[in-house]
PDB file of N, CA and C in Angstrom:
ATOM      1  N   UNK A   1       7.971 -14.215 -32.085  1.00  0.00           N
ATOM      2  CA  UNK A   1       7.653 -15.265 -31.142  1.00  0.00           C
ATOM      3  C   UNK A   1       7.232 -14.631 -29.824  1.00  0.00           C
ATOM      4  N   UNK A   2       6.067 -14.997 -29.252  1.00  0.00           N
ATOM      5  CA  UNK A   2       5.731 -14.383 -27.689  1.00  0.00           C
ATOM      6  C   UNK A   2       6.454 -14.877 -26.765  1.00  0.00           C
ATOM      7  N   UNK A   3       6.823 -13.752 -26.079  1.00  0.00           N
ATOM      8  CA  UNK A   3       7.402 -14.202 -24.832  1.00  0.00           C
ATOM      9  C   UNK A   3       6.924 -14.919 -23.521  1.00  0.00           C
ATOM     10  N   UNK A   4       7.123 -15.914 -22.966  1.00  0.00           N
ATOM     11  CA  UNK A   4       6.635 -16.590 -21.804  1.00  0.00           C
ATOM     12  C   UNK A   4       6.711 -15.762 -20.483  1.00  0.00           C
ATOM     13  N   UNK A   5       6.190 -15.418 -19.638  1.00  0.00           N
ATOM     14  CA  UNK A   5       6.084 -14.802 -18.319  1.00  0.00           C
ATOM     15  C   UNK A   5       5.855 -15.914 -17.589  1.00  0.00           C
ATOM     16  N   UNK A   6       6.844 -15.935 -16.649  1.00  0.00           N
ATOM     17  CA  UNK A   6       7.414 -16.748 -15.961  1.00  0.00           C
ATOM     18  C   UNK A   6       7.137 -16.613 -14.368  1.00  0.00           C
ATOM     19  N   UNK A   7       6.700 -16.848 -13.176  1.00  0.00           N
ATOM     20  CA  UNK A   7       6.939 -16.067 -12.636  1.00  0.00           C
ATOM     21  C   UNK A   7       6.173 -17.286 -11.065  1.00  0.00           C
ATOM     22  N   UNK A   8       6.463 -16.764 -10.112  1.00  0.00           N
ATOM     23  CA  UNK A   8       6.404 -17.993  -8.774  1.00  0.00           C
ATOM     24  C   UNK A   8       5.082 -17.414  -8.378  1.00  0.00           C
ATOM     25  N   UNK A   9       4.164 -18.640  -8.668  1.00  0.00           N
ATOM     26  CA  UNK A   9       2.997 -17.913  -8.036  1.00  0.00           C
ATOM     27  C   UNK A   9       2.667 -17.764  -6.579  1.00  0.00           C
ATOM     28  N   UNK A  10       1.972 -17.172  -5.741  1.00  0.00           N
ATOM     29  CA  UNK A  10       1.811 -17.081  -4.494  1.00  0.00           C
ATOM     30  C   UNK A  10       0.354 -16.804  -4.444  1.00  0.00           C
ATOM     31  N   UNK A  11      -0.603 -16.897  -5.588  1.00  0.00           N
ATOM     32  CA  UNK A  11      -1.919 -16.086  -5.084  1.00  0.00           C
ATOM     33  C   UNK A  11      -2.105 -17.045  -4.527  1.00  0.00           C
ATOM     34  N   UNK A  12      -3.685 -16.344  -3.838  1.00  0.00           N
ATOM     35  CA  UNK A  12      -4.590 -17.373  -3.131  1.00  0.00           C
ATOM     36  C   UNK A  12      -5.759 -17.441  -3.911  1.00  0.00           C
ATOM     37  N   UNK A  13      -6.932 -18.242  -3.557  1.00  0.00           N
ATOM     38  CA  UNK A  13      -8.352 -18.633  -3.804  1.00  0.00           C
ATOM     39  C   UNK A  13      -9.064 -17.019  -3.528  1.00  0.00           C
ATOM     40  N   UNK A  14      -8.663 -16.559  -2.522  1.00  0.00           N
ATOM     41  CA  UNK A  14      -9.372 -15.033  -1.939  1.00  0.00           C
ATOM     42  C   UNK A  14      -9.010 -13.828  -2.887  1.00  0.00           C
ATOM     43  N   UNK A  15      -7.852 -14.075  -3.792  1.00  0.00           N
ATOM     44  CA  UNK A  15      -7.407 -12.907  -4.855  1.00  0.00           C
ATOM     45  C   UNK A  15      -8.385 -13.393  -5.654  1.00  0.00           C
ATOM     46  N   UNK A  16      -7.813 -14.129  -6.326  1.00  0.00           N
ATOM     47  CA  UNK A  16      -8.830 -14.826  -7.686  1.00  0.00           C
ATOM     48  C   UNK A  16     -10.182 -14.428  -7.068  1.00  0.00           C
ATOM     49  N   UNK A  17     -10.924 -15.160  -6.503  1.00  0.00           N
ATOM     50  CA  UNK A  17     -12.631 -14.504  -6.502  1.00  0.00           C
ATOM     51  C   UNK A  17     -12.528 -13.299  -6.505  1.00  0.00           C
ATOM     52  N   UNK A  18     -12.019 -12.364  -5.839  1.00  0.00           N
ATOM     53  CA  UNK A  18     -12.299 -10.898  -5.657  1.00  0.00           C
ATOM     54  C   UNK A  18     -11.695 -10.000  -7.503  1.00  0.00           C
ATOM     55  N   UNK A  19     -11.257 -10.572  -7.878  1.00  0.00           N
ATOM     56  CA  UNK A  19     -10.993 -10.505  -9.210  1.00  0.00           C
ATOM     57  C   UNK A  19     -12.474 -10.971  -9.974  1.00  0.00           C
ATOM     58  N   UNK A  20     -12.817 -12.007 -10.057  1.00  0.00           N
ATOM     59  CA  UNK A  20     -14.311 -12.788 -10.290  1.00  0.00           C
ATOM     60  C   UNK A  20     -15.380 -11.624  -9.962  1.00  0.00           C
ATOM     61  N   UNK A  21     -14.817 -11.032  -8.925  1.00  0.00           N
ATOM     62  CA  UNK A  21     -16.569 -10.283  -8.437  1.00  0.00           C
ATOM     63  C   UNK A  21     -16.476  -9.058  -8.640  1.00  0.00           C
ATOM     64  N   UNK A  22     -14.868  -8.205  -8.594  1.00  0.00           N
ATOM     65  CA  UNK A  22     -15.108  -6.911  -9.353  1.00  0.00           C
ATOM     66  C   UNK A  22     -15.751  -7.255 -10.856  1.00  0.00           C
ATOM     67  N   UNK A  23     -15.205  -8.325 -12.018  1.00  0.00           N
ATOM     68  CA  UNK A  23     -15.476  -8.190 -12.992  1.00  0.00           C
ATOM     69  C   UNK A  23     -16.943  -8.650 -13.386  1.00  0.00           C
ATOM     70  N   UNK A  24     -17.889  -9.430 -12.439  1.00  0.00           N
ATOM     71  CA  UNK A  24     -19.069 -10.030 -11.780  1.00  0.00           C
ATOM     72  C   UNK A  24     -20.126  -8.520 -12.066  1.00  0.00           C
ATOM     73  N   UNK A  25     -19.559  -7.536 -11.303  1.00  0.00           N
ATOM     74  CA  UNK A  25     -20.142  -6.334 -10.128  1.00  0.00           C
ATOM     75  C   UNK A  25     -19.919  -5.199 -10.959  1.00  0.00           C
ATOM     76  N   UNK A  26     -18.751  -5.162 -11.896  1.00  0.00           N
ATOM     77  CA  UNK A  26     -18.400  -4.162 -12.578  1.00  0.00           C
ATOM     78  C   UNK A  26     -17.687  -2.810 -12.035  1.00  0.00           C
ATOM     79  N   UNK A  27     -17.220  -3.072 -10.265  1.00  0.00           N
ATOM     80  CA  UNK A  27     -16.903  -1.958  -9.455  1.00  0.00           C
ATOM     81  C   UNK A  27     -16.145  -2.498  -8.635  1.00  0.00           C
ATOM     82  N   UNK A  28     -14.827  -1.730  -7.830  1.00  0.00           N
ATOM     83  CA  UNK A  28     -13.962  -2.293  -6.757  1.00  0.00           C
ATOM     84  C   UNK A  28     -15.353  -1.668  -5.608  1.00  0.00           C
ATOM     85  N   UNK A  29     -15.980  -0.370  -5.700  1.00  0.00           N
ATOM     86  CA  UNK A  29     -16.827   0.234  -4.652  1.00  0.00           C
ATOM     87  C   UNK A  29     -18.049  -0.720  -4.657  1.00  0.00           C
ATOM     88  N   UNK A  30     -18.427  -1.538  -5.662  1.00  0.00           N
ATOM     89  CA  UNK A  30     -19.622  -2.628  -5.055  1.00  0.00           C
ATOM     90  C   UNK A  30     -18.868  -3.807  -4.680  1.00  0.00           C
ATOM     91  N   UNK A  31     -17.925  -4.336  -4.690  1.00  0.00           N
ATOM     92  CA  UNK A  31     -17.460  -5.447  -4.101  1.00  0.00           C
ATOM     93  C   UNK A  31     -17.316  -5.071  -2.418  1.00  0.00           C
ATOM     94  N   UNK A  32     -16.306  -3.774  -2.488  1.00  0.00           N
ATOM     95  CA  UNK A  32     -16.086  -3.449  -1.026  1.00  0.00           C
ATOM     96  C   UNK A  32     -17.065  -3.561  -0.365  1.00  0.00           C
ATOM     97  N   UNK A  33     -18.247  -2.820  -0.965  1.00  0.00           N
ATOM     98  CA  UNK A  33     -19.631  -2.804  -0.054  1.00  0.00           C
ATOM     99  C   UNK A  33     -20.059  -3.950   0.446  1.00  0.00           C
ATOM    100  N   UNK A  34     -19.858  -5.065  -0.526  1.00  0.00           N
ATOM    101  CA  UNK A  34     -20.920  -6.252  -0.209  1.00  0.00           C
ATOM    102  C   UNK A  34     -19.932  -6.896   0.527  1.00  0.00           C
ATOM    103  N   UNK A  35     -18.610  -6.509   0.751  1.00  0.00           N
ATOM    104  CA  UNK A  35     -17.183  -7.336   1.975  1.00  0.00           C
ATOM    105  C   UNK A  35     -17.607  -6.390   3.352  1.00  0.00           C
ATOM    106  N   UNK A  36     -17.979  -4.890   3.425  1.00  0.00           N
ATOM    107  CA  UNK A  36     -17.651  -4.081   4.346  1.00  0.00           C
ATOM    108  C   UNK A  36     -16.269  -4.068   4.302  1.00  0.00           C
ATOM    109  N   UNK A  37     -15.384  -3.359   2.894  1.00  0.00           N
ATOM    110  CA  UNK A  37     -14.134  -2.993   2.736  1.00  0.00           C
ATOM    111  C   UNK A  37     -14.466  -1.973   2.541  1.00  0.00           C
ATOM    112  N   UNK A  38     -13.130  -1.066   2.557  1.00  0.00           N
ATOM    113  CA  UNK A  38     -12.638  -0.098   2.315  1.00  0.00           C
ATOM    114  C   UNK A  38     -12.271  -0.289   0.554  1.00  0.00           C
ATOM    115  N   UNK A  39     -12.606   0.593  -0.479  1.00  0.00           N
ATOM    116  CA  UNK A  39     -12.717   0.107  -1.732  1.00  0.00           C
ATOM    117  C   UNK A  39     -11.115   0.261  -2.101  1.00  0.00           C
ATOM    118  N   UNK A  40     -10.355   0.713  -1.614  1.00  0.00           N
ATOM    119  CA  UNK A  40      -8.811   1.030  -1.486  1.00  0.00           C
ATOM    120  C   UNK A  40      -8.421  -0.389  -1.511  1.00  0.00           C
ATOM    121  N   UNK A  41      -8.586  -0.999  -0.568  1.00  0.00           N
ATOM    122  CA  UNK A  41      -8.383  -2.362  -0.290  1.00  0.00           C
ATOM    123  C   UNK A  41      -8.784  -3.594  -1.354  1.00  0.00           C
ATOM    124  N   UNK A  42      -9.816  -2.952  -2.291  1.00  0.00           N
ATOM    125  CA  UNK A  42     -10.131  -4.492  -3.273  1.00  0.00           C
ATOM    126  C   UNK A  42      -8.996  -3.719  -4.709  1.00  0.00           C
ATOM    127  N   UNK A  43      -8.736  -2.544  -4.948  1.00  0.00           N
ATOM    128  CA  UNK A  43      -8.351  -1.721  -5.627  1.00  0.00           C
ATOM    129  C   UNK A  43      -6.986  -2.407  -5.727  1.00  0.00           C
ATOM    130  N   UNK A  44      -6.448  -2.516  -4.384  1.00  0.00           N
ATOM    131  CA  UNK A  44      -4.325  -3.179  -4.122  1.00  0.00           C
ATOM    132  C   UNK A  44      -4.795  -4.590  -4.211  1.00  0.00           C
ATOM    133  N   UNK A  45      -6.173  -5.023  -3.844  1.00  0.00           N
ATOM    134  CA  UNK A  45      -5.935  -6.439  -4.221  1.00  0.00           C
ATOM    135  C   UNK A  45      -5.858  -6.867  -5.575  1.00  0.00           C
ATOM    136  N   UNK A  46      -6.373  -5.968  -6.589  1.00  0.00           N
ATOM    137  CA  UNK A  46      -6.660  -6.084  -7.879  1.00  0.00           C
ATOM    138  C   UNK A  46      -4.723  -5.727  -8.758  1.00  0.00           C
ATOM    139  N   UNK A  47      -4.560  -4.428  -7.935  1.00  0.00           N
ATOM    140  CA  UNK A  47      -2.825  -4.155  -8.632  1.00  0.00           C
ATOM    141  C   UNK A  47      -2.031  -5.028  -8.208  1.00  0.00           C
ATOM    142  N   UNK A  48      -2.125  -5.800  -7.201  1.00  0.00           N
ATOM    143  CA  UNK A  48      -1.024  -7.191  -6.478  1.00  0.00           C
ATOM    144  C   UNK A  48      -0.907  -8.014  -7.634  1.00  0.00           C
ATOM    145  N   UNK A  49      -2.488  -8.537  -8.290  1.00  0.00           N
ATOM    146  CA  UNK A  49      -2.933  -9.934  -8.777  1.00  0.00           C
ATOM    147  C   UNK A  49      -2.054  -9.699 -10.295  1.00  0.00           C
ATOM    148  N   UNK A  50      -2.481  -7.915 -11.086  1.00  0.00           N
ATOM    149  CA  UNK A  50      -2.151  -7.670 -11.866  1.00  0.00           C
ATOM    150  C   UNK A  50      -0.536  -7.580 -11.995  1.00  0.00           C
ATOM    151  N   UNK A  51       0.305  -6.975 -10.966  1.00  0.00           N
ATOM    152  CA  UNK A  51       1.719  -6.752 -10.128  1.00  0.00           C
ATOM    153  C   UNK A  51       2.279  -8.312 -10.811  1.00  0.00           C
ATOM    154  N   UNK A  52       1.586  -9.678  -9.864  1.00  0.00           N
ATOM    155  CA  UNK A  52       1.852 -11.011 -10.319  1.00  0.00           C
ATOM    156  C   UNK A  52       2.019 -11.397 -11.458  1.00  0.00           C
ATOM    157  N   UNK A  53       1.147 -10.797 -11.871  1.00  0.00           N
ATOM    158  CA  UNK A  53       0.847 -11.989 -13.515  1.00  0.00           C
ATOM    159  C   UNK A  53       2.209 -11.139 -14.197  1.00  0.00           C
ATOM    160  N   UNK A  54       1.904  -9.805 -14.038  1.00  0.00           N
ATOM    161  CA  UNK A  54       3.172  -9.132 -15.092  1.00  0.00           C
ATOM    162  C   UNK A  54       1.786  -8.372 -16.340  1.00  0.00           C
ATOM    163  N   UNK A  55       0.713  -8.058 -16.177  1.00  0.00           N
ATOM    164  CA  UNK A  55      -0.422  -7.975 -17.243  1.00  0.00           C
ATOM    165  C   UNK A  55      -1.013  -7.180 -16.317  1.00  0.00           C
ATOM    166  N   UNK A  56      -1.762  -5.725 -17.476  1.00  0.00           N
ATOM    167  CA  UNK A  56      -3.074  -5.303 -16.965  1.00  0.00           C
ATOM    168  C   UNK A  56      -4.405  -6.048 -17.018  1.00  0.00           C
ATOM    169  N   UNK A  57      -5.308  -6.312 -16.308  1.00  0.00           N
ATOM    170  CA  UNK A  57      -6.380  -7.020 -16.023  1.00  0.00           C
ATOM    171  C   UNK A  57      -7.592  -5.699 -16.422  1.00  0.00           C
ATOM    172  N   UNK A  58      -7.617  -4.596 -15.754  1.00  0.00           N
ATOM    173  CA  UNK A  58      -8.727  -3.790 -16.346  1.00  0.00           C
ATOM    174  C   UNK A  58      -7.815  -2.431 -16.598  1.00  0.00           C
ATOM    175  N   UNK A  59      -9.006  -1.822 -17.722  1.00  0.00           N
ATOM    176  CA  UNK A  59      -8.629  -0.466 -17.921  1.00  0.00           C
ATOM    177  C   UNK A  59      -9.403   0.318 -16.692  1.00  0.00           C
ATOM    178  N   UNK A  60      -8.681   1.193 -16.454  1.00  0.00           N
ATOM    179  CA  UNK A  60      -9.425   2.010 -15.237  1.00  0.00           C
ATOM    180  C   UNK A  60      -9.536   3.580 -15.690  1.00  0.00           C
ATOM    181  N   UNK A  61     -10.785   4.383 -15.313  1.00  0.00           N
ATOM    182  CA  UNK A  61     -10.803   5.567 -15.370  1.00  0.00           C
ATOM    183  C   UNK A  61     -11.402   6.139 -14.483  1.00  0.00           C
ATOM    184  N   UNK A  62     -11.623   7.221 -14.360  1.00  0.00           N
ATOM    185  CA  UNK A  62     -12.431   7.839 -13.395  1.00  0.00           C
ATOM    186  C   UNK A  62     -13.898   7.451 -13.000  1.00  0.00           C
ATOM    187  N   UNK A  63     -14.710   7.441 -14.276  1.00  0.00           N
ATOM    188  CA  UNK A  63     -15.420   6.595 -14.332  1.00  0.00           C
ATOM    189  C   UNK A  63     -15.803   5.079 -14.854  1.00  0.00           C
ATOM    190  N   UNK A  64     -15.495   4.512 -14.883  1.00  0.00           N
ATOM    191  CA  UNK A  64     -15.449   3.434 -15.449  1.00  0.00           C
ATOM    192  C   UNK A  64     -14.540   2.514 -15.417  1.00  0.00           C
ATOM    193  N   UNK A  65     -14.923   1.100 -15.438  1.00  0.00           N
ATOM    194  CA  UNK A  65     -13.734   0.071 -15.264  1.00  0.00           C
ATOM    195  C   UNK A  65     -14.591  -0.792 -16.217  1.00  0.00           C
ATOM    196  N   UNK A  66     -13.284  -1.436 -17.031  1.00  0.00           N
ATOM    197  CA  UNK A  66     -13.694  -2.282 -18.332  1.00  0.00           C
ATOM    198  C   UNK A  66     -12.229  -3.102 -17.838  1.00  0.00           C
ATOM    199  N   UNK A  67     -12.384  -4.645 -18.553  1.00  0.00           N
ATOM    200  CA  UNK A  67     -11.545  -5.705 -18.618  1.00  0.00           C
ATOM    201  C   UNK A  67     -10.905  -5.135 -19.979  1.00  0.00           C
ATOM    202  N   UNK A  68      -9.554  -5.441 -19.633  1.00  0.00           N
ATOM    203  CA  UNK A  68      -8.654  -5.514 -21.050  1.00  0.00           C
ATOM    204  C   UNK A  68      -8.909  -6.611 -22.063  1.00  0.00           C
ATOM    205  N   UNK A  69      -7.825  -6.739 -22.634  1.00  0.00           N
ATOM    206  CA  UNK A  69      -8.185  -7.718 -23.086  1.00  0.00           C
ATOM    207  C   UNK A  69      -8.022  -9.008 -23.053  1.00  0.00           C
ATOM    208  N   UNK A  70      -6.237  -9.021 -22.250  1.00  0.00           N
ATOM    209  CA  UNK A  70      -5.667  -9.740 -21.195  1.00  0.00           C
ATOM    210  C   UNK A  70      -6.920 -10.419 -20.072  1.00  0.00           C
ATOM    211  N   UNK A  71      -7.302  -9.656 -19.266  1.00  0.00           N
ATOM    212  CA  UNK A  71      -8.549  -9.652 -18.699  1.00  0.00           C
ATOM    213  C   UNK A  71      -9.464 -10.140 -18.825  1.00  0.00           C
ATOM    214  N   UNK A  72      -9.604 -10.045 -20.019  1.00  0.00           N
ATOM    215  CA  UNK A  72     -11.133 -11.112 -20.331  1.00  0.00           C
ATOM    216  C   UNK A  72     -10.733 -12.316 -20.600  1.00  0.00           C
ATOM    217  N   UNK A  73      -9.506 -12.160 -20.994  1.00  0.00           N
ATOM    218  CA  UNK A  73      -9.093 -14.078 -21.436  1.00  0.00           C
ATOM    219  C   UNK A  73      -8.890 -14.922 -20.459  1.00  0.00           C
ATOM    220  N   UNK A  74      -8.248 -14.099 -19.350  1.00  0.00           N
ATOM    221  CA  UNK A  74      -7.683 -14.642 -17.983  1.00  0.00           C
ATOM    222  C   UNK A  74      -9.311 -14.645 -17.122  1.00  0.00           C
ATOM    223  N   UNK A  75     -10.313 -13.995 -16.926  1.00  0.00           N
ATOM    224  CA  UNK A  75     -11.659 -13.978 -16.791  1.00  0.00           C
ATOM    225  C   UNK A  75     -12.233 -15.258 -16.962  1.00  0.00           C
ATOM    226  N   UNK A  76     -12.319 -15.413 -18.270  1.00  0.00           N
ATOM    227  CA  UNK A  76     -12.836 -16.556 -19.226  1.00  0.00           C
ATOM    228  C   UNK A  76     -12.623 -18.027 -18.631  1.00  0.00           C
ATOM    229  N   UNK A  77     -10.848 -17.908 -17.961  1.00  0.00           N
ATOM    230  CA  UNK A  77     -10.466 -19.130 -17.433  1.00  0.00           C
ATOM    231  C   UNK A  77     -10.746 -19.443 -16.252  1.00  0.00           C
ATOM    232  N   UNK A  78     -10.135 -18.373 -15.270  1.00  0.00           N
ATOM    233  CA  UNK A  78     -10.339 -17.714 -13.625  1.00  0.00           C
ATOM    234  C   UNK A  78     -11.806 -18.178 -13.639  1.00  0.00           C
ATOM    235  N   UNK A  79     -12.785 -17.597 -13.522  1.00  0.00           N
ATOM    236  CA  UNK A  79     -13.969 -17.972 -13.233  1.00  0.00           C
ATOM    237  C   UNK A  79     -14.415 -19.240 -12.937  1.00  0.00           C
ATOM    238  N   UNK A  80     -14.415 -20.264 -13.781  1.00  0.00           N
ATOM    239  CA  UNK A  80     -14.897 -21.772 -13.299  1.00  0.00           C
ATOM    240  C   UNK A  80     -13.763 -22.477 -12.266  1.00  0.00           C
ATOM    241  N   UNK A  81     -12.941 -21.793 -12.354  1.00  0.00           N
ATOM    242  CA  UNK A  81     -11.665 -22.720 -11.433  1.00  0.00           C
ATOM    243  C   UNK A  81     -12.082 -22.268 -10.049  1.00  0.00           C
ATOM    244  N   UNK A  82     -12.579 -20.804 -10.184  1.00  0.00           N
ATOM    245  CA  UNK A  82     -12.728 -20.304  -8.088  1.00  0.00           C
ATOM    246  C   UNK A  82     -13.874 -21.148  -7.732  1.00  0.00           C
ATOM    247  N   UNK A  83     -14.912 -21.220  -9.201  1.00  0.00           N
ATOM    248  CA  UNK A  83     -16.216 -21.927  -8.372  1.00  0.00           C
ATOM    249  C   UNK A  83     -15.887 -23.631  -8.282  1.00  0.00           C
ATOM    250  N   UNK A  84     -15.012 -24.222  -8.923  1.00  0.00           N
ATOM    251  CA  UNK A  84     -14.263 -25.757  -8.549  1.00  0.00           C
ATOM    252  C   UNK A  84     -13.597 -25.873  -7.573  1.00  0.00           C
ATOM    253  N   UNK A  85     -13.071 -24.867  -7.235  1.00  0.00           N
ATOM    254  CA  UNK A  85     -11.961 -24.818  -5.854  1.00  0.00           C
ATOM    255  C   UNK A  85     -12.910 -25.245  -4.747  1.00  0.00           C
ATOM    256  N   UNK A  86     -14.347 -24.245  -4.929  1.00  0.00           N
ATOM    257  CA  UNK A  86     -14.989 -24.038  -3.903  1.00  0.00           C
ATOM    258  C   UNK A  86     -16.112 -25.334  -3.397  1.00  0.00           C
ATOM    259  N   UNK A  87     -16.068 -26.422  -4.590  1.00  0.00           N
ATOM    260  CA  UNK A  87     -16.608 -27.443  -4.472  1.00  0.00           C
ATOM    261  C   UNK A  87     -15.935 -28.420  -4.103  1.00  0.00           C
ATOM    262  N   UNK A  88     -14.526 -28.467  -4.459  1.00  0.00           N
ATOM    263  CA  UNK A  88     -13.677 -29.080  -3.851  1.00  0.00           C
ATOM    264  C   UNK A  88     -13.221 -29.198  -2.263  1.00  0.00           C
ATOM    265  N   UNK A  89     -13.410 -28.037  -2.210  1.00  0.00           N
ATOM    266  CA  UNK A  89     -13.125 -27.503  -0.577  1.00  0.00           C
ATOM    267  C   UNK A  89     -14.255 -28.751  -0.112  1.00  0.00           C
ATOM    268  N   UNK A  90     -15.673 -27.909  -0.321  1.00  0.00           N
ATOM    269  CA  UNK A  90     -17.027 -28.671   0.320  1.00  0.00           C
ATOM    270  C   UNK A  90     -16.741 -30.021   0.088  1.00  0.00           C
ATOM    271  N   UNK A  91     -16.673 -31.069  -0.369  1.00  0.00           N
ATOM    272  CA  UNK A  91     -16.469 -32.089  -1.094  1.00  0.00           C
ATOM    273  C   UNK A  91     -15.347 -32.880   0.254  1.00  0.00           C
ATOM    274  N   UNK A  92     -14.131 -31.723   0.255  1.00  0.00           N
ATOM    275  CA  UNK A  92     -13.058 -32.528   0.838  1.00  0.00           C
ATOM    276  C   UNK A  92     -13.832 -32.218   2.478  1.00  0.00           C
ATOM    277  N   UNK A  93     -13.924 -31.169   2.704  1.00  0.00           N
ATOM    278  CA  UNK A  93     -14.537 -31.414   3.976  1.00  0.00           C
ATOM    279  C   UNK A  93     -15.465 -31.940   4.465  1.00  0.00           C
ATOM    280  N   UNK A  94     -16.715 -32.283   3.628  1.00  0.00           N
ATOM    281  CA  UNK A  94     -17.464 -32.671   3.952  1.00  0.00           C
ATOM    282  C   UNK A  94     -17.486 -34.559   4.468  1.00  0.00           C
ATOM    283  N   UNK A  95     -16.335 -35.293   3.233  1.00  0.00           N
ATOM    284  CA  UNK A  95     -15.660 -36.155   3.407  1.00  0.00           C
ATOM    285  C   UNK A  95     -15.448 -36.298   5.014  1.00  0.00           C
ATOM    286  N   UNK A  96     -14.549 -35.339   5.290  1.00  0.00           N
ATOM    287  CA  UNK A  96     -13.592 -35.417   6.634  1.00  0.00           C
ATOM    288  C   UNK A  96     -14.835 -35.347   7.737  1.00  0.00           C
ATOM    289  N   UNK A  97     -16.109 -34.859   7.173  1.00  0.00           N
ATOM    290  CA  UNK A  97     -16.808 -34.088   8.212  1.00  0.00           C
ATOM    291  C   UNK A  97     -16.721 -33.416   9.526  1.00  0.00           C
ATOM    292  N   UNK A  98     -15.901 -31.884   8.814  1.00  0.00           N
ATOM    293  CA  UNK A  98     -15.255 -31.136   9.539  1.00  0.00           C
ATOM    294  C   UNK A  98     -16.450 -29.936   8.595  1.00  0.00           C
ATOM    295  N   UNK A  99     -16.434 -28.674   8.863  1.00  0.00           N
ATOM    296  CA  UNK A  99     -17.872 -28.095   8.558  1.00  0.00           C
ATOM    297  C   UNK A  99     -16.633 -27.172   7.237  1.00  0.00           C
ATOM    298  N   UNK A 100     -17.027 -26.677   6.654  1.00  0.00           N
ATOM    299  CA  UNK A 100     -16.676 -25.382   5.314  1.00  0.00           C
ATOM    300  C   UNK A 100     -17.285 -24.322   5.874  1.00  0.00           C
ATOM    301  N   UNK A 101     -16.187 -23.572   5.753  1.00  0.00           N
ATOM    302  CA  UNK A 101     -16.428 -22.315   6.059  1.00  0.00           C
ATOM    303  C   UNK A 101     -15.813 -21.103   5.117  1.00  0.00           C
ATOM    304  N   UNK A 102     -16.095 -21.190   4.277  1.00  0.00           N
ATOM    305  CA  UNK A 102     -15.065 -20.140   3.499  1.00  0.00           C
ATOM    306  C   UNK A 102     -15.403 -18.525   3.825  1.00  0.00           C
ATOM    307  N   UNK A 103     -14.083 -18.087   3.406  1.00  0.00           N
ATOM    308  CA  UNK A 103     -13.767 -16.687   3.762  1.00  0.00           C
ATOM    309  C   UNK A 103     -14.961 -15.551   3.196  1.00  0.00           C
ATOM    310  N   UNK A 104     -14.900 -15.547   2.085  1.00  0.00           N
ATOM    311  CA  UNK A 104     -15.502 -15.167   1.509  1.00  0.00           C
ATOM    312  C   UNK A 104     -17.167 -15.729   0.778  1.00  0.00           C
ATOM    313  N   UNK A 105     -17.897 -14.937   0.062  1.00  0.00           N
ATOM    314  CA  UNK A 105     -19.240 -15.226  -0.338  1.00  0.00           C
ATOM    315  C   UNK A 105     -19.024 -16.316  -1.524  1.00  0.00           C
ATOM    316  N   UNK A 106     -20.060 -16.774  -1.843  1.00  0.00           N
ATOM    317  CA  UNK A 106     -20.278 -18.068  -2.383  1.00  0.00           C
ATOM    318  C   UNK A 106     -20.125 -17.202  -3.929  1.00  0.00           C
ATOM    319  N   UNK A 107     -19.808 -17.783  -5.105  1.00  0.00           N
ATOM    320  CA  UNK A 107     -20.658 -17.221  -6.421  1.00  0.00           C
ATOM    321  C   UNK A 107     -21.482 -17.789  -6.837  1.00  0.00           C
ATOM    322  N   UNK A 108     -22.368 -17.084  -7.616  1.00  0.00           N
ATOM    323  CA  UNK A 108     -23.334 -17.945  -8.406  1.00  0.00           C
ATOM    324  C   UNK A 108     -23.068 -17.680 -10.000  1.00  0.00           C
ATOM    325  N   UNK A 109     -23.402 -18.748 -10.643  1.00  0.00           N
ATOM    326  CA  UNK A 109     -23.238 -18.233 -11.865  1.00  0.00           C
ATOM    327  C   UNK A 109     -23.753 -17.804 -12.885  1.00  0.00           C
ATOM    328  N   UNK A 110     -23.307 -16.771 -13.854  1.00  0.00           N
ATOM    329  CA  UNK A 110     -24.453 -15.563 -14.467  1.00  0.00           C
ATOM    330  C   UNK A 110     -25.342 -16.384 -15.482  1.00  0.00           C
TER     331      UNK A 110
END
């Protein structure tokens, strides 16, 4: 029988996409670039998200970064929910007509 992982979530909308766009980009060093990060920085955002769930999300090597397999399933789901969040946002604010501004870049989809 599989075990349930249990666990209090705390992410945000800003983990999840940056998860979306390494696996988008295929690199923590092209995400950083296109933030003006430090690639260190999308790297701990990626071990936090993974830290959370209790699951590896990618295999990592020197060269190369591939989704597990965990990863691709959680991918599969993650993806349409950051770009719903992000319509939702627009949607609710636009309602209020107060302006959207999100943190981060828009996605588009592949």
């Amino acid at each position: 029988m599989a075990q349930i992982h249990a666990y209090n979530s705390t992410m945000d909308l800003s983990v999840l996409q940056t998860f979306v766009e390494v696996v988008r980009q295929g690199s923590f060093a092209a995400v950083a670039r296109d933030r003006q990060l430090d690639p260190s920085s999308i790297s701990r955002a990626i071990a936090g998200l993974e830290e959370e769930l209790g699951i590896r999300l990618f295999q990592r090597t020197t060269r190369q970064l591939s989704l597990t397999e965990a990863g691709s399933a959680y991918f599969e789901r993650i993806e349409p929910l950051t770009e719903e969040m992000h319509q939702a946002i627009a949607i609710a604010t636009d309602v209020s007509g107060q302006r959207y501004c999100p943190n981060l870049p828009r996605f588009t989809p592949i």
